[in-house]
PDB file of N, CA and C in Angstrom:
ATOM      1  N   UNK A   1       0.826  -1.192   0.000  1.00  0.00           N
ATOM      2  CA  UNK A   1       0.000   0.000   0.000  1.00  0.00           C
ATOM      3  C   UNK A   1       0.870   1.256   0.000  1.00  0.00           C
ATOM      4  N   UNK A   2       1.688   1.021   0.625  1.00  0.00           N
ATOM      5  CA  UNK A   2       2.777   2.523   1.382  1.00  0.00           C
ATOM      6  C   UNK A   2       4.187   1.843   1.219  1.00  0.00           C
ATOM      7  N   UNK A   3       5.234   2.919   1.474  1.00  0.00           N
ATOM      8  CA  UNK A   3       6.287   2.881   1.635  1.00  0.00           C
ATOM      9  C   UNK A   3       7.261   1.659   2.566  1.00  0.00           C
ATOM     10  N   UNK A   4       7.804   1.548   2.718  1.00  0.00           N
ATOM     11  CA  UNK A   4       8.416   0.924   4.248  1.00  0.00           C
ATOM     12  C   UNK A   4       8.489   1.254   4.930  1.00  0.00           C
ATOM     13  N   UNK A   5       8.059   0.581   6.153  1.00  0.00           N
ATOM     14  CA  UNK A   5       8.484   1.281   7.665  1.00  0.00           C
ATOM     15  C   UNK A   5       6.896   1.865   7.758  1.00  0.00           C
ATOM     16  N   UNK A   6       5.696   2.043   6.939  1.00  0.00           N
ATOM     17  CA  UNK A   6       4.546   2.829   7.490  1.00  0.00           C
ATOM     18  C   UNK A   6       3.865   1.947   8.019  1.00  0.00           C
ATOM     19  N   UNK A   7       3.380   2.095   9.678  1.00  0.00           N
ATOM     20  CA  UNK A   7       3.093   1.216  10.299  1.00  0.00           C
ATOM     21  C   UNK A   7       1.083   0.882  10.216  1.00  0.00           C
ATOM     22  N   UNK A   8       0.784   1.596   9.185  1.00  0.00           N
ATOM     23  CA  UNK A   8       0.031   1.190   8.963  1.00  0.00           C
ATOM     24  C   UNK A   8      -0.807   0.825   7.764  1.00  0.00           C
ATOM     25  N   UNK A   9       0.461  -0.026   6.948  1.00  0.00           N
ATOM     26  CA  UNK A   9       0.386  -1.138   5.894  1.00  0.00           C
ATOM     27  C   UNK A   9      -0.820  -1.843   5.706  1.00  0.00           C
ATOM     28  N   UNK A  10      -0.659  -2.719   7.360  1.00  0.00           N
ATOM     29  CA  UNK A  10      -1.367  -3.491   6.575  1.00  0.00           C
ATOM     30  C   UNK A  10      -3.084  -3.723   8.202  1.00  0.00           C
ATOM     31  N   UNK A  11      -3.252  -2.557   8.338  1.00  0.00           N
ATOM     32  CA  UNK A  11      -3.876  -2.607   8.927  1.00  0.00           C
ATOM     33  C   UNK A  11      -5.408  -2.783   9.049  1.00  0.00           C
ATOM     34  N   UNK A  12      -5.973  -2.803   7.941  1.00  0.00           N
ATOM     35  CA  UNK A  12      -6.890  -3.256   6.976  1.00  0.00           C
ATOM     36  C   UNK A  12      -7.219  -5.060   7.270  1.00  0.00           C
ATOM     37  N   UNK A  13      -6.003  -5.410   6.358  1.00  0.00           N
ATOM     38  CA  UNK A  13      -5.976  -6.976   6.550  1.00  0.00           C
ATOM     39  C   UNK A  13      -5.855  -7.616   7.906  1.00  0.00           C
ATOM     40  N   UNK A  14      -5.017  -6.828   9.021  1.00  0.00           N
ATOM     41  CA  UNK A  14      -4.757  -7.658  10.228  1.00  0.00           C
ATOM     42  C   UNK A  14      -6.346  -7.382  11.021  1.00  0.00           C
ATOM     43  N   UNK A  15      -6.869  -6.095  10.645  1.00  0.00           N
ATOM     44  CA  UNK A  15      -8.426  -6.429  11.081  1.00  0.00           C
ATOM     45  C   UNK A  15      -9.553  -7.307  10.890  1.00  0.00           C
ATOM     46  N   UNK A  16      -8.924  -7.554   9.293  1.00  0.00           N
ATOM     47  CA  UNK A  16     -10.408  -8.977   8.853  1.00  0.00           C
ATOM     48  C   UNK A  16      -9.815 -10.052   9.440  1.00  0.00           C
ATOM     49  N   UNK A  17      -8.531 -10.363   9.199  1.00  0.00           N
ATOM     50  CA  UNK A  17      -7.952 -11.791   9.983  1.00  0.00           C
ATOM     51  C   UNK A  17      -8.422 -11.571  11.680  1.00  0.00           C
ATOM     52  N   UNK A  18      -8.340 -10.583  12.348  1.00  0.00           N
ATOM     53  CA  UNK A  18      -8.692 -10.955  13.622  1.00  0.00           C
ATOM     54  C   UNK A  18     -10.366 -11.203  13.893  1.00  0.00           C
ATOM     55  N   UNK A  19     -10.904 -10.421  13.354  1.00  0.00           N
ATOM     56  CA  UNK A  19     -12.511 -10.867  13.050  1.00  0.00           C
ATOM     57  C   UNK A  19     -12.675 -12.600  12.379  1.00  0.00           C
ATOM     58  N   UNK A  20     -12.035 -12.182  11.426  1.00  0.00           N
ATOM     59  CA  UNK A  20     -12.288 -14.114  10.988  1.00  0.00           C
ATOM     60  C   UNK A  20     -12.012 -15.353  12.277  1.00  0.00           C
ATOM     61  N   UNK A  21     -10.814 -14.746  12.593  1.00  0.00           N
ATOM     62  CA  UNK A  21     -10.544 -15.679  13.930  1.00  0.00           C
ATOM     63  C   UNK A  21     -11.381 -15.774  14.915  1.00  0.00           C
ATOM     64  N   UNK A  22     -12.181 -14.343  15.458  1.00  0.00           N
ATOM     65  CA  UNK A  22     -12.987 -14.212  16.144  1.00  0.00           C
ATOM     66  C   UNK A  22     -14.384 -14.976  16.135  1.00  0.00           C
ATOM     67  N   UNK A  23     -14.528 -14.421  14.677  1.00  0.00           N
ATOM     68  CA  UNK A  23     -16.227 -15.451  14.906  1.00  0.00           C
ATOM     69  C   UNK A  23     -16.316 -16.370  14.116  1.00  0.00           C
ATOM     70  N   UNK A  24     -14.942 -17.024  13.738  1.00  0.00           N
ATOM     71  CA  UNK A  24     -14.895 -18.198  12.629  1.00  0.00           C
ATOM     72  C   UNK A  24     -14.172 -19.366  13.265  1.00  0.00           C
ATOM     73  N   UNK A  25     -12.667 -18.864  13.336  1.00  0.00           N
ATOM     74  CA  UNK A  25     -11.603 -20.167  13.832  1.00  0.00           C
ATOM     75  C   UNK A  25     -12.017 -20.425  15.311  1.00  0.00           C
ATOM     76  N   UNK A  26     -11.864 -19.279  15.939  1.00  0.00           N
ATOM     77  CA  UNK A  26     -11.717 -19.777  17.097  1.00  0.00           C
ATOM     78  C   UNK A  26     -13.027 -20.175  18.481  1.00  0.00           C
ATOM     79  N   UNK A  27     -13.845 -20.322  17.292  1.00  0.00           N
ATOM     80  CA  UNK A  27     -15.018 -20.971  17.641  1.00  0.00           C
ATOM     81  C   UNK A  27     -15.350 -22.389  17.147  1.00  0.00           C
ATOM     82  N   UNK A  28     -14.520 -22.876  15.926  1.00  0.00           N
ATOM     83  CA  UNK A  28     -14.794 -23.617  15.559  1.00  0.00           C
ATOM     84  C   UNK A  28     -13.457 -24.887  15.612  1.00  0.00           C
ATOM     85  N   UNK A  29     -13.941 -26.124  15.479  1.00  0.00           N
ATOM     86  CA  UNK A  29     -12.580 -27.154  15.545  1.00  0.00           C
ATOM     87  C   UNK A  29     -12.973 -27.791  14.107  1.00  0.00           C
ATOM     88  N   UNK A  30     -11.907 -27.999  13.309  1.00  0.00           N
ATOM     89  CA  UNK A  30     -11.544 -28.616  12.232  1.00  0.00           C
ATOM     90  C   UNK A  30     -11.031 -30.158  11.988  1.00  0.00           C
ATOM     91  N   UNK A  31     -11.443 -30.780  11.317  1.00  0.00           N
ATOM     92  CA  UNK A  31     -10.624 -32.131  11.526  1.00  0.00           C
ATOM     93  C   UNK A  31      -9.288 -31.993  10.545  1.00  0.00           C
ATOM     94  N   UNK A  32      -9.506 -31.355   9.519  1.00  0.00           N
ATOM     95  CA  UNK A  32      -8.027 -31.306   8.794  1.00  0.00           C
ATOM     96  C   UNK A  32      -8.248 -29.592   7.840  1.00  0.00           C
ATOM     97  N   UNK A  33      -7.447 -29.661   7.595  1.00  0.00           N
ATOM     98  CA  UNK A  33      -7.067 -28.581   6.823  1.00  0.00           C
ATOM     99  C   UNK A  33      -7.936 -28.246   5.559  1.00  0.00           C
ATOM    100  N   UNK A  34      -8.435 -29.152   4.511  1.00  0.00           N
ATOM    101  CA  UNK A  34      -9.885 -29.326   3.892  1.00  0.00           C
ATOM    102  C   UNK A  34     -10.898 -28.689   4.215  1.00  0.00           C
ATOM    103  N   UNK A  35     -11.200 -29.337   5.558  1.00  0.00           N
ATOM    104  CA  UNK A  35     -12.492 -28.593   6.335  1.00  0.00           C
ATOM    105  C   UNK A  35     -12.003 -26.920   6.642  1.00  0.00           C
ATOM    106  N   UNK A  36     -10.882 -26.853   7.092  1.00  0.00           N
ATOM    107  CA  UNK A  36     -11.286 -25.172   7.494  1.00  0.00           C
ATOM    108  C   UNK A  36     -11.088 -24.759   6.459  1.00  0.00           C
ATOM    109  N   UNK A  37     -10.097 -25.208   5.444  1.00  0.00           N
ATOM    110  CA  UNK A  37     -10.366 -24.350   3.804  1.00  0.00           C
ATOM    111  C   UNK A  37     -11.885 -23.591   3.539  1.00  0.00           C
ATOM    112  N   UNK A  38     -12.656 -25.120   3.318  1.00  0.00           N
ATOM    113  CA  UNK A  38     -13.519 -24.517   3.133  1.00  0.00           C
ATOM    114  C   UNK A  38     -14.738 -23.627   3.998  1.00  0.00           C
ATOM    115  N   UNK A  39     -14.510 -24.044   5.388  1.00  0.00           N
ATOM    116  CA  UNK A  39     -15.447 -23.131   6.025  1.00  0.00           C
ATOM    117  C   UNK A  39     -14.796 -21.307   6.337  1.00  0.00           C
ATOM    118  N   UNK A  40     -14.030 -21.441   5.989  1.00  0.00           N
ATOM    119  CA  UNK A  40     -13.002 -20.174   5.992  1.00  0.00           C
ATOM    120  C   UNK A  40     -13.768 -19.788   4.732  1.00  0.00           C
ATOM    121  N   UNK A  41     -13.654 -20.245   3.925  1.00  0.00           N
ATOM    122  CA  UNK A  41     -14.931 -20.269   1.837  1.00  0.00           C
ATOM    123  C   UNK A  41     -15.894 -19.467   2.242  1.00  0.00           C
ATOM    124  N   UNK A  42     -17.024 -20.552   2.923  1.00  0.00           N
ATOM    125  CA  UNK A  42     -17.461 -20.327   3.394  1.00  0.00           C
ATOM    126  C   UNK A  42     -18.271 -18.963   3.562  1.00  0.00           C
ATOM    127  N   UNK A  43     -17.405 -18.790   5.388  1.00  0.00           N
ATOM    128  CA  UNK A  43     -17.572 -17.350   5.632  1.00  0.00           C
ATOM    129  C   UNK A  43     -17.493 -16.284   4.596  1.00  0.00           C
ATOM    130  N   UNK A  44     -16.334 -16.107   4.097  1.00  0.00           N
ATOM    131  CA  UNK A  44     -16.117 -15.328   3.471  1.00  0.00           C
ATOM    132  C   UNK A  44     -17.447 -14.893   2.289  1.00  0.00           C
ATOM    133  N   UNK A  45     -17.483 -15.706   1.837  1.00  0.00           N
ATOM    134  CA  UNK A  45     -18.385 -16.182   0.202  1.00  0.00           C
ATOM    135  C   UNK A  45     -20.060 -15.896   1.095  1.00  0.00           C
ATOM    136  N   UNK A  46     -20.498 -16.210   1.706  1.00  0.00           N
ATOM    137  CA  UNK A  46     -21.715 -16.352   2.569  1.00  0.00           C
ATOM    138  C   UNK A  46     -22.266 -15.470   3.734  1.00  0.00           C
ATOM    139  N   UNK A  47     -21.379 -14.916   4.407  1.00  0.00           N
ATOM    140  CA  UNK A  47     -21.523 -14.119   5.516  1.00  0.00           C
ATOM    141  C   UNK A  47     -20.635 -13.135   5.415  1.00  0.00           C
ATOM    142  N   UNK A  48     -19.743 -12.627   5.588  1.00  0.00           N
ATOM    143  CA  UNK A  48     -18.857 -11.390   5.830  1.00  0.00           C
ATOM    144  C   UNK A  48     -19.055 -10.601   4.522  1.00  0.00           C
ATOM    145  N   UNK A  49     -19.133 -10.651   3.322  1.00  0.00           N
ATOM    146  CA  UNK A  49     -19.117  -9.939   2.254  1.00  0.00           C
ATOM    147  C   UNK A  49     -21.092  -9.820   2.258  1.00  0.00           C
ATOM    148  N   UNK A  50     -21.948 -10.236   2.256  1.00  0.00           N
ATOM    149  CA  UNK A  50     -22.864 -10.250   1.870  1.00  0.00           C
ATOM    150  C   UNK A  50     -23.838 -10.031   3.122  1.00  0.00           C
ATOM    151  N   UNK A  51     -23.860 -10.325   4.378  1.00  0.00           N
ATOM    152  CA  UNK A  51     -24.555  -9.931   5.106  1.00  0.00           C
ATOM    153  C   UNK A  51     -24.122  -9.315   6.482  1.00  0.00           C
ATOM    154  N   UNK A  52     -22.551  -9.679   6.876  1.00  0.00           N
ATOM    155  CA  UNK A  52     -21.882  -9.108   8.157  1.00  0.00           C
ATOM    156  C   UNK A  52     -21.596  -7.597   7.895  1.00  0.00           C
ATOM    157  N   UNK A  53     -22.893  -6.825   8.936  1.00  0.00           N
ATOM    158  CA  UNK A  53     -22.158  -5.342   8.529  1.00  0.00           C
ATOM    159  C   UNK A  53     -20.678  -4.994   9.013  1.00  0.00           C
ATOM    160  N   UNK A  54     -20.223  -3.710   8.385  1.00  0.00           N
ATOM    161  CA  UNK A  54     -18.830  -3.458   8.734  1.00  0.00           C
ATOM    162  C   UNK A  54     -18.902  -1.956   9.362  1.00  0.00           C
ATOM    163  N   UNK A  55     -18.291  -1.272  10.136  1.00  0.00           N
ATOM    164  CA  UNK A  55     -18.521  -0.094  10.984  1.00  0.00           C
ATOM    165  C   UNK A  55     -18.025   0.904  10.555  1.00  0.00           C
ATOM    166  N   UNK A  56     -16.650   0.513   9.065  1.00  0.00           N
ATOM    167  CA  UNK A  56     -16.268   1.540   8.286  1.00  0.00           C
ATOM    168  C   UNK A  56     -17.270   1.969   7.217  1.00  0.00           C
ATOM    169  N   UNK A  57     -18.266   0.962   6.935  1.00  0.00           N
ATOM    170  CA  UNK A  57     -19.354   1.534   5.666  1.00  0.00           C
ATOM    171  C   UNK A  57     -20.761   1.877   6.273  1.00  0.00           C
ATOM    172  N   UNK A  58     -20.592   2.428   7.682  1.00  0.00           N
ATOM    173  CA  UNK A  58     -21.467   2.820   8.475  1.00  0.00           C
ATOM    174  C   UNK A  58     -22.636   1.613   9.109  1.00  0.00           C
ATOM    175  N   UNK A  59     -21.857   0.516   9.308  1.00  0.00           N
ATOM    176  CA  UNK A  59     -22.664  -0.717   9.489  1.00  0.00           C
ATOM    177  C   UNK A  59     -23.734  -0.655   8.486  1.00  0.00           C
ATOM    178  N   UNK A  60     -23.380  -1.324   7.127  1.00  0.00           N
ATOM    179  CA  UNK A  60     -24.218  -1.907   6.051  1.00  0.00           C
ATOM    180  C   UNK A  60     -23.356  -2.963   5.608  1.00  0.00           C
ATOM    181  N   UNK A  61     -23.343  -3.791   4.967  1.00  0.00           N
ATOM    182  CA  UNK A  61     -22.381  -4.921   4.404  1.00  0.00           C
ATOM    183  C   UNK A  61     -22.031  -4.595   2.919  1.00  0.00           C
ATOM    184  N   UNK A  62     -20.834  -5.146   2.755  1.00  0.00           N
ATOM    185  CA  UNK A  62     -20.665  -4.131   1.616  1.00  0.00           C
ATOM    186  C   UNK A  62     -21.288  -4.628   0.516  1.00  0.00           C
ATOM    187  N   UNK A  63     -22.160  -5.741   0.000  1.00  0.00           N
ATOM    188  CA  UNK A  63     -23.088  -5.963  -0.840  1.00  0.00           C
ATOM    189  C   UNK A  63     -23.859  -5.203  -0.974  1.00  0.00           C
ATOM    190  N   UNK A  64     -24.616  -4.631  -0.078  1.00  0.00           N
ATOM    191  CA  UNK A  64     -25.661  -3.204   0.484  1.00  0.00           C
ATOM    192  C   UNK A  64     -24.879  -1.888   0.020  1.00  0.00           C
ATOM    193  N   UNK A  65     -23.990  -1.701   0.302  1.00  0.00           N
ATOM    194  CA  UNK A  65     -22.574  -0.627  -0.098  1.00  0.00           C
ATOM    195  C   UNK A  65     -22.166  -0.391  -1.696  1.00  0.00           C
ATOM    196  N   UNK A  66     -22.268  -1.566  -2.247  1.00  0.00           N
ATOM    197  CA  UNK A  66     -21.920  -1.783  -3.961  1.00  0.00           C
ATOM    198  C   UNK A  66     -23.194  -1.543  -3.989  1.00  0.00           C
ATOM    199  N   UNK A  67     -24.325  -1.670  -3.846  1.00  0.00           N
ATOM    200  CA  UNK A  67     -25.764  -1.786  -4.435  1.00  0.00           C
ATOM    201  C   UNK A  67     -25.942   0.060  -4.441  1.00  0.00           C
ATOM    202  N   UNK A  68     -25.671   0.446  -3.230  1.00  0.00           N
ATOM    203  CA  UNK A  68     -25.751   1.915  -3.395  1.00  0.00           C
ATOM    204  C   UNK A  68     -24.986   2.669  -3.765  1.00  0.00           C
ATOM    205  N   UNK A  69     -23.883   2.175  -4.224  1.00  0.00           N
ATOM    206  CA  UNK A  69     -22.753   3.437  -4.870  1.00  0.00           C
ATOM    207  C   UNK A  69     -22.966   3.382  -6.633  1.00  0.00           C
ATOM    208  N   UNK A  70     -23.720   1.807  -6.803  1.00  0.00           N
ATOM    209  CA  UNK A  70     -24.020   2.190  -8.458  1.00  0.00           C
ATOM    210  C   UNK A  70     -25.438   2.753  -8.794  1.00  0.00           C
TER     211      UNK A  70
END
């Protein structure tokens, strides 16, 4: 995104990974690596893009967000 050394690179991404962990991994147990592939899919594909609001797009999800910016 930025230069080196700007400490806030990647602060974006280390927020969805701690949310994913939050109400995904570390609620859930996996038997192998397969399974959380895809429930990690999942989430993503099913819930977080399409119905989990987000607090930067004024709590709407950003499916709701694309629908109103076109």
């Amino acid at each position: 995104m930025s230069g080196k050394g700007n400490c806030y690179d990647n602060a974006m991404v280390e927020t969805f990974f701690k949310t994913l962990k939050a109400e995904l991994v570390w609620r859930s147990v996996f038997k192998n690596r397969a399974q959380a592939t895809a429930a990690i899919g999942r989430y993503i594909d099913d819930f977080y893009n399409p119905i989990r609001r987000h607090p930067a797009l004024d709590f709407i999800s950003p499916l709701q967000f694309a629908r109103q910016a076109a």
